[in-house]
PDB file of N, CA and C in Angstrom:
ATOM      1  N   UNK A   1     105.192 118.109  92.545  1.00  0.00           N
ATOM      2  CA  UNK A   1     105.276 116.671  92.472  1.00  0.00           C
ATOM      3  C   UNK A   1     105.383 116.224  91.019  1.00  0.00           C
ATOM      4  N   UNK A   2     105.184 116.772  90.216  1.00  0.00           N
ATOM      5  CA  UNK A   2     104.636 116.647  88.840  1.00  0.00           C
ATOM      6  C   UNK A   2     106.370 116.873  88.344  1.00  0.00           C
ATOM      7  N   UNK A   3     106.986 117.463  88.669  1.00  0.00           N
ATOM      8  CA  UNK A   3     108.227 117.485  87.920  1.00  0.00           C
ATOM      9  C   UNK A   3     109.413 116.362  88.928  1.00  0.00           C
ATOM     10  N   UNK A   4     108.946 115.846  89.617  1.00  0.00           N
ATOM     11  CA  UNK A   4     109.864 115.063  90.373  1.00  0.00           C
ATOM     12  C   UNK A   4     109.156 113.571  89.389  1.00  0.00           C
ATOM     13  N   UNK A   5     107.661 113.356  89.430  1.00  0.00           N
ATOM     14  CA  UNK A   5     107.090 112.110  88.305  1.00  0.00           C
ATOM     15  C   UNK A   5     107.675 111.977  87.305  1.00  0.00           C
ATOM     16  N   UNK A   6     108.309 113.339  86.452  1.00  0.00           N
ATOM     17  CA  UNK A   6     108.620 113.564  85.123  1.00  0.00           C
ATOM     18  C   UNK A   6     110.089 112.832  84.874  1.00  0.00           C
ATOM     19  N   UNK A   7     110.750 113.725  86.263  1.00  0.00           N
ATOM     20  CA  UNK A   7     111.918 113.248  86.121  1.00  0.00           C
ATOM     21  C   UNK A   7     112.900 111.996  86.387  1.00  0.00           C
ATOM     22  N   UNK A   8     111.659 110.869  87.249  1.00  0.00           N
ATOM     23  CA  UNK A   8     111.795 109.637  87.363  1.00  0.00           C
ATOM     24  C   UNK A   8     111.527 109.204  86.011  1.00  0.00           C
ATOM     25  N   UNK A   9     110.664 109.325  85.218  1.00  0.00           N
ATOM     26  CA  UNK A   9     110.127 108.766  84.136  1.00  0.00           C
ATOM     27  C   UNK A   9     108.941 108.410  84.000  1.00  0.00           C
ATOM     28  N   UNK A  10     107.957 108.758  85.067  1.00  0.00           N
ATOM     29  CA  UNK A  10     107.005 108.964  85.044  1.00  0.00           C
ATOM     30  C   UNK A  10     105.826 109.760  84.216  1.00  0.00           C
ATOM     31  N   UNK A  11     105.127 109.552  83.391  1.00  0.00           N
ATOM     32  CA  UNK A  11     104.435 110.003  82.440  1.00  0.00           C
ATOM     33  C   UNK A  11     103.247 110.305  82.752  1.00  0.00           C
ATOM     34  N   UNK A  12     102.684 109.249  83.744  1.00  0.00           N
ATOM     35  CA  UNK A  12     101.049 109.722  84.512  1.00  0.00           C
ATOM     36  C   UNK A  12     101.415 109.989  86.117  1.00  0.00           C
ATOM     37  N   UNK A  13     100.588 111.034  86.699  1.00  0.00           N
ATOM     38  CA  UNK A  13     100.794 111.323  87.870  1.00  0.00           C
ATOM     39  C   UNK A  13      99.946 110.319  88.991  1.00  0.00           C
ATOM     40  N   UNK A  14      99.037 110.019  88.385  1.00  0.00           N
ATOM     41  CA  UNK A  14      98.166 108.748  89.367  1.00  0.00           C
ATOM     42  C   UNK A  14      99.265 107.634  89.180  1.00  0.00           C
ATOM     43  N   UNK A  15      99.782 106.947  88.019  1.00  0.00           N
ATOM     44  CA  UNK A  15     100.415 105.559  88.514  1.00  0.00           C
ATOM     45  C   UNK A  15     101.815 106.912  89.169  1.00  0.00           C
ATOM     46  N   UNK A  16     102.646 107.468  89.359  1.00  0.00           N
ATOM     47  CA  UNK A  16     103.817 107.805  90.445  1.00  0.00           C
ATOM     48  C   UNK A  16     102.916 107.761  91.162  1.00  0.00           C
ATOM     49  N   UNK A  17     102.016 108.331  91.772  1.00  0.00           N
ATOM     50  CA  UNK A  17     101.271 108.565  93.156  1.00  0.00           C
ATOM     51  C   UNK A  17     101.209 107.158  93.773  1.00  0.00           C
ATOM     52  N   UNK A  18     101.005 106.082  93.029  1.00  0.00           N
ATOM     53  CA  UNK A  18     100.400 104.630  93.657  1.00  0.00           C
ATOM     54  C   UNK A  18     101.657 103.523  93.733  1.00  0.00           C
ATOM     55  N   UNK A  19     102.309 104.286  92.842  1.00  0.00           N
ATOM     56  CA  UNK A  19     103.892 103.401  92.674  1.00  0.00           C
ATOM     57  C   UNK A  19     104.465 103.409  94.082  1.00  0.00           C
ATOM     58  N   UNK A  20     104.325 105.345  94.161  1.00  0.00           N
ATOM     59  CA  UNK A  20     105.215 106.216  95.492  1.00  0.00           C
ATOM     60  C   UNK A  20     104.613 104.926  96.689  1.00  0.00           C
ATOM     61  N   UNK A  21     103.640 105.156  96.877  1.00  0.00           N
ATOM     62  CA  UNK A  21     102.520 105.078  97.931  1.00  0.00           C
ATOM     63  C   UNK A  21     103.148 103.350  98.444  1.00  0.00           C
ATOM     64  N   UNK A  22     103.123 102.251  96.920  1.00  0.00           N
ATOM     65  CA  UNK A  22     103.449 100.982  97.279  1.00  0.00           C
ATOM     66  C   UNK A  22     104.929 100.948  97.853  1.00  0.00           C
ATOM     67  N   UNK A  23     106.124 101.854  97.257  1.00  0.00           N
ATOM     68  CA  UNK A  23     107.342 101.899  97.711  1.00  0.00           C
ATOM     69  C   UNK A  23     107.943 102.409  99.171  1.00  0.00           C
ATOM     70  N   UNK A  24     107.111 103.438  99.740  1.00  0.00           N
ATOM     71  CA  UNK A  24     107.209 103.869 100.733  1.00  0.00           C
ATOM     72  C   UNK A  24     106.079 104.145 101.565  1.00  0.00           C
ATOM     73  N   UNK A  25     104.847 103.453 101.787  1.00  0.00           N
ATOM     74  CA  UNK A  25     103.958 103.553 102.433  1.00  0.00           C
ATOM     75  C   UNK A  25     102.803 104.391 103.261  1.00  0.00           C
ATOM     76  N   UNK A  26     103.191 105.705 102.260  1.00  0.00           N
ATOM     77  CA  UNK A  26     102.613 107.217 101.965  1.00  0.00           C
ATOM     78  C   UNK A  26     102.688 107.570 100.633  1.00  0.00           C
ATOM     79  N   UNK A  27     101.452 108.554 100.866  1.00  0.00           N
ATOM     80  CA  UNK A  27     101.350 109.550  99.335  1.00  0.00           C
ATOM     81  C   UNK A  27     103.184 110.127  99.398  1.00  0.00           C
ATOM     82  N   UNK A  28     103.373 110.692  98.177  1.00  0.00           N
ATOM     83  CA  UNK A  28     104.089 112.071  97.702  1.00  0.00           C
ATOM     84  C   UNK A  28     104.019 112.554  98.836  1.00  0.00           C
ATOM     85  N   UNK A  29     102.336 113.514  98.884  1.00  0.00           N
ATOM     86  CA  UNK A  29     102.016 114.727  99.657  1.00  0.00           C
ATOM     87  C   UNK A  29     102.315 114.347 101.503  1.00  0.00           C
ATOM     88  N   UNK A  30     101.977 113.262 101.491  1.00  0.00           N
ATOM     89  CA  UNK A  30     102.093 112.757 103.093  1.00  0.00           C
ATOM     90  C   UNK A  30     103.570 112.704 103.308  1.00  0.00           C
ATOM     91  N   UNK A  31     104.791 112.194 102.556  1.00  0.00           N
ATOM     92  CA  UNK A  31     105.890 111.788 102.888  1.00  0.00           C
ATOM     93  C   UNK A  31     106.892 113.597 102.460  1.00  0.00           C
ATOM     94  N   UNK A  32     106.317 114.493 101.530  1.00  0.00           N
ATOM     95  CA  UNK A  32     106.386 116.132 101.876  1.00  0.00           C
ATOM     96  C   UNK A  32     106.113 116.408 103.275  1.00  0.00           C
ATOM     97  N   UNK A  33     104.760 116.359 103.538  1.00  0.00           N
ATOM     98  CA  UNK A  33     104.360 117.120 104.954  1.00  0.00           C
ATOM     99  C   UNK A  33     105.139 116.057 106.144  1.00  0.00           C
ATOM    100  N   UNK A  34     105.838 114.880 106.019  1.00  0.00           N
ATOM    101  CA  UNK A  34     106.794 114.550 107.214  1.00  0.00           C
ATOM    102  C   UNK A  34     107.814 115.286 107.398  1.00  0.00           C
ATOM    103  N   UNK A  35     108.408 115.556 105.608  1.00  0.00           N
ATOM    104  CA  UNK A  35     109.811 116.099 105.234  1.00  0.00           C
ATOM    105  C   UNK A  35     109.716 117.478 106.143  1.00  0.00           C
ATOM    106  N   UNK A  36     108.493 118.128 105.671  1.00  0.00           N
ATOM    107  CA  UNK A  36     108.224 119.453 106.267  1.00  0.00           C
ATOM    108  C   UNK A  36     108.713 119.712 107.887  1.00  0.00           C
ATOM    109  N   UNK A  37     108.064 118.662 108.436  1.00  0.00           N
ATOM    110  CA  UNK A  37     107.820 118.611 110.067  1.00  0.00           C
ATOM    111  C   UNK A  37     109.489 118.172 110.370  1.00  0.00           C
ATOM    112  N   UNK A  38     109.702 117.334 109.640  1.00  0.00           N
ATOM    113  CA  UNK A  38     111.448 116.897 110.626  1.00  0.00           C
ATOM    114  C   UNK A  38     112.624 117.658 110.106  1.00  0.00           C
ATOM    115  N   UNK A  39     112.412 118.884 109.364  1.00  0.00           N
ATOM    116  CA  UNK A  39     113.191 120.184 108.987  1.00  0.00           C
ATOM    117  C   UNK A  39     112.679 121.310 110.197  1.00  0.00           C
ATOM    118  N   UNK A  40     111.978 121.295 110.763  1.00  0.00           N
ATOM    119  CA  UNK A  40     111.640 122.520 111.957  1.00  0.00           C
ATOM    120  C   UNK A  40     112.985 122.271 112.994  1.00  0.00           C
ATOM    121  N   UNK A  41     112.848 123.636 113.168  1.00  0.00           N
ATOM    122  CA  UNK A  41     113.850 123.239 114.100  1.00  0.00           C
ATOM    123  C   UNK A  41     113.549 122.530 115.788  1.00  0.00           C
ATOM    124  N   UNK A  42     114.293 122.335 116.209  1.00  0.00           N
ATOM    125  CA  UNK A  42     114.241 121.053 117.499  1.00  0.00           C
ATOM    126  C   UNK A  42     114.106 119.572 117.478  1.00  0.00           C
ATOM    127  N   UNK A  43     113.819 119.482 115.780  1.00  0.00           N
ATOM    128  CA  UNK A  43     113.591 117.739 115.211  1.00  0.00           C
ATOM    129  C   UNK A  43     114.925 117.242 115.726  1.00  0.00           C
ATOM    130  N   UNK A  44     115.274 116.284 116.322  1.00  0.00           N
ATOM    131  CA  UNK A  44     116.604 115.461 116.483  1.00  0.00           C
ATOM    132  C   UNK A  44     116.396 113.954 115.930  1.00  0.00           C
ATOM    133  N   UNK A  45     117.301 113.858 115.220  1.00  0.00           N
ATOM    134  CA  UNK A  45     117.024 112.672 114.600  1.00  0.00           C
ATOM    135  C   UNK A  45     117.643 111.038 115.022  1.00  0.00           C
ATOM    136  N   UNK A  46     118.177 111.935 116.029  1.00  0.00           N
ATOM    137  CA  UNK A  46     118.878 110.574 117.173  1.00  0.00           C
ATOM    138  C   UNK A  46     117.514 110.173 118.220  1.00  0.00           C
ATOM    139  N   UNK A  47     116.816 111.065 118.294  1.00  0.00           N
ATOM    140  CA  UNK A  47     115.804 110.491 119.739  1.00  0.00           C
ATOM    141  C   UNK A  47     114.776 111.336 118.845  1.00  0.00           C
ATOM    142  N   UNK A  48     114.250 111.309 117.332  1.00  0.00           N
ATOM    143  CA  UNK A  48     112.813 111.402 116.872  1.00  0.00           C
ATOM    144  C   UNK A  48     111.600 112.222 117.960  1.00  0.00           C
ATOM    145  N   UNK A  49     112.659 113.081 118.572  1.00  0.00           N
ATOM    146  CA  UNK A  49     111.591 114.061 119.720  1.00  0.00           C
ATOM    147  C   UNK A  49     111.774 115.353 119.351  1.00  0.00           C
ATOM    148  N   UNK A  50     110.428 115.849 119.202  1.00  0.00           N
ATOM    149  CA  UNK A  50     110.286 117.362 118.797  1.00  0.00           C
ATOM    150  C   UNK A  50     110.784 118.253 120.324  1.00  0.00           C
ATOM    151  N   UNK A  51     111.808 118.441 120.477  1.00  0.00           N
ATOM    152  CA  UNK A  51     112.385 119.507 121.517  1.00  0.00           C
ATOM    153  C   UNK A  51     111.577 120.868 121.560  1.00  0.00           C
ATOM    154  N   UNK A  52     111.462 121.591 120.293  1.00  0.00           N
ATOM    155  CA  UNK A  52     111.064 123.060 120.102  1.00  0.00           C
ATOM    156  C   UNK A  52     111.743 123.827 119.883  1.00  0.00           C
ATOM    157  N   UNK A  53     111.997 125.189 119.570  1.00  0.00           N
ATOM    158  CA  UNK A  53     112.705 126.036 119.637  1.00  0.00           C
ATOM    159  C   UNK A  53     113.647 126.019 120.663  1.00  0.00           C
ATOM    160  N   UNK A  54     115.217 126.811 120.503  1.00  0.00           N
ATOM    161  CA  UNK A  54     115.913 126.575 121.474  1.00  0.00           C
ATOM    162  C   UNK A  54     116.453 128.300 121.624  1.00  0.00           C
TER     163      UNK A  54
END
């Protein structure tokens, strides 16, 4: 996270964290662990339903 702060222009990691948080309504770490979950496979992003493995 620390090099994605840097490379916005971010200099302190608490104000990106609270900036992130006001702009999109999650931490960094929370809006990672979504990224995480809707890359598995069976995520469809037309009907937001975890299918499962196929």
């Amino acid at each position: 996270m620390t090099d994605v702060a840097l490379r916005w222009g971010f200099n302190d990691l608490s104000h990106f964290s609270r900036s992130f948080r006001r702009r999109f309504g999650m931490s960094p770490r929370e809006y990672r662990n979504l990224l995480g979950f809707l890359q598995k496979p069976g995520w469809h992003p037309d009907t937001s339903v975890c299918h499962g493995p196929t």
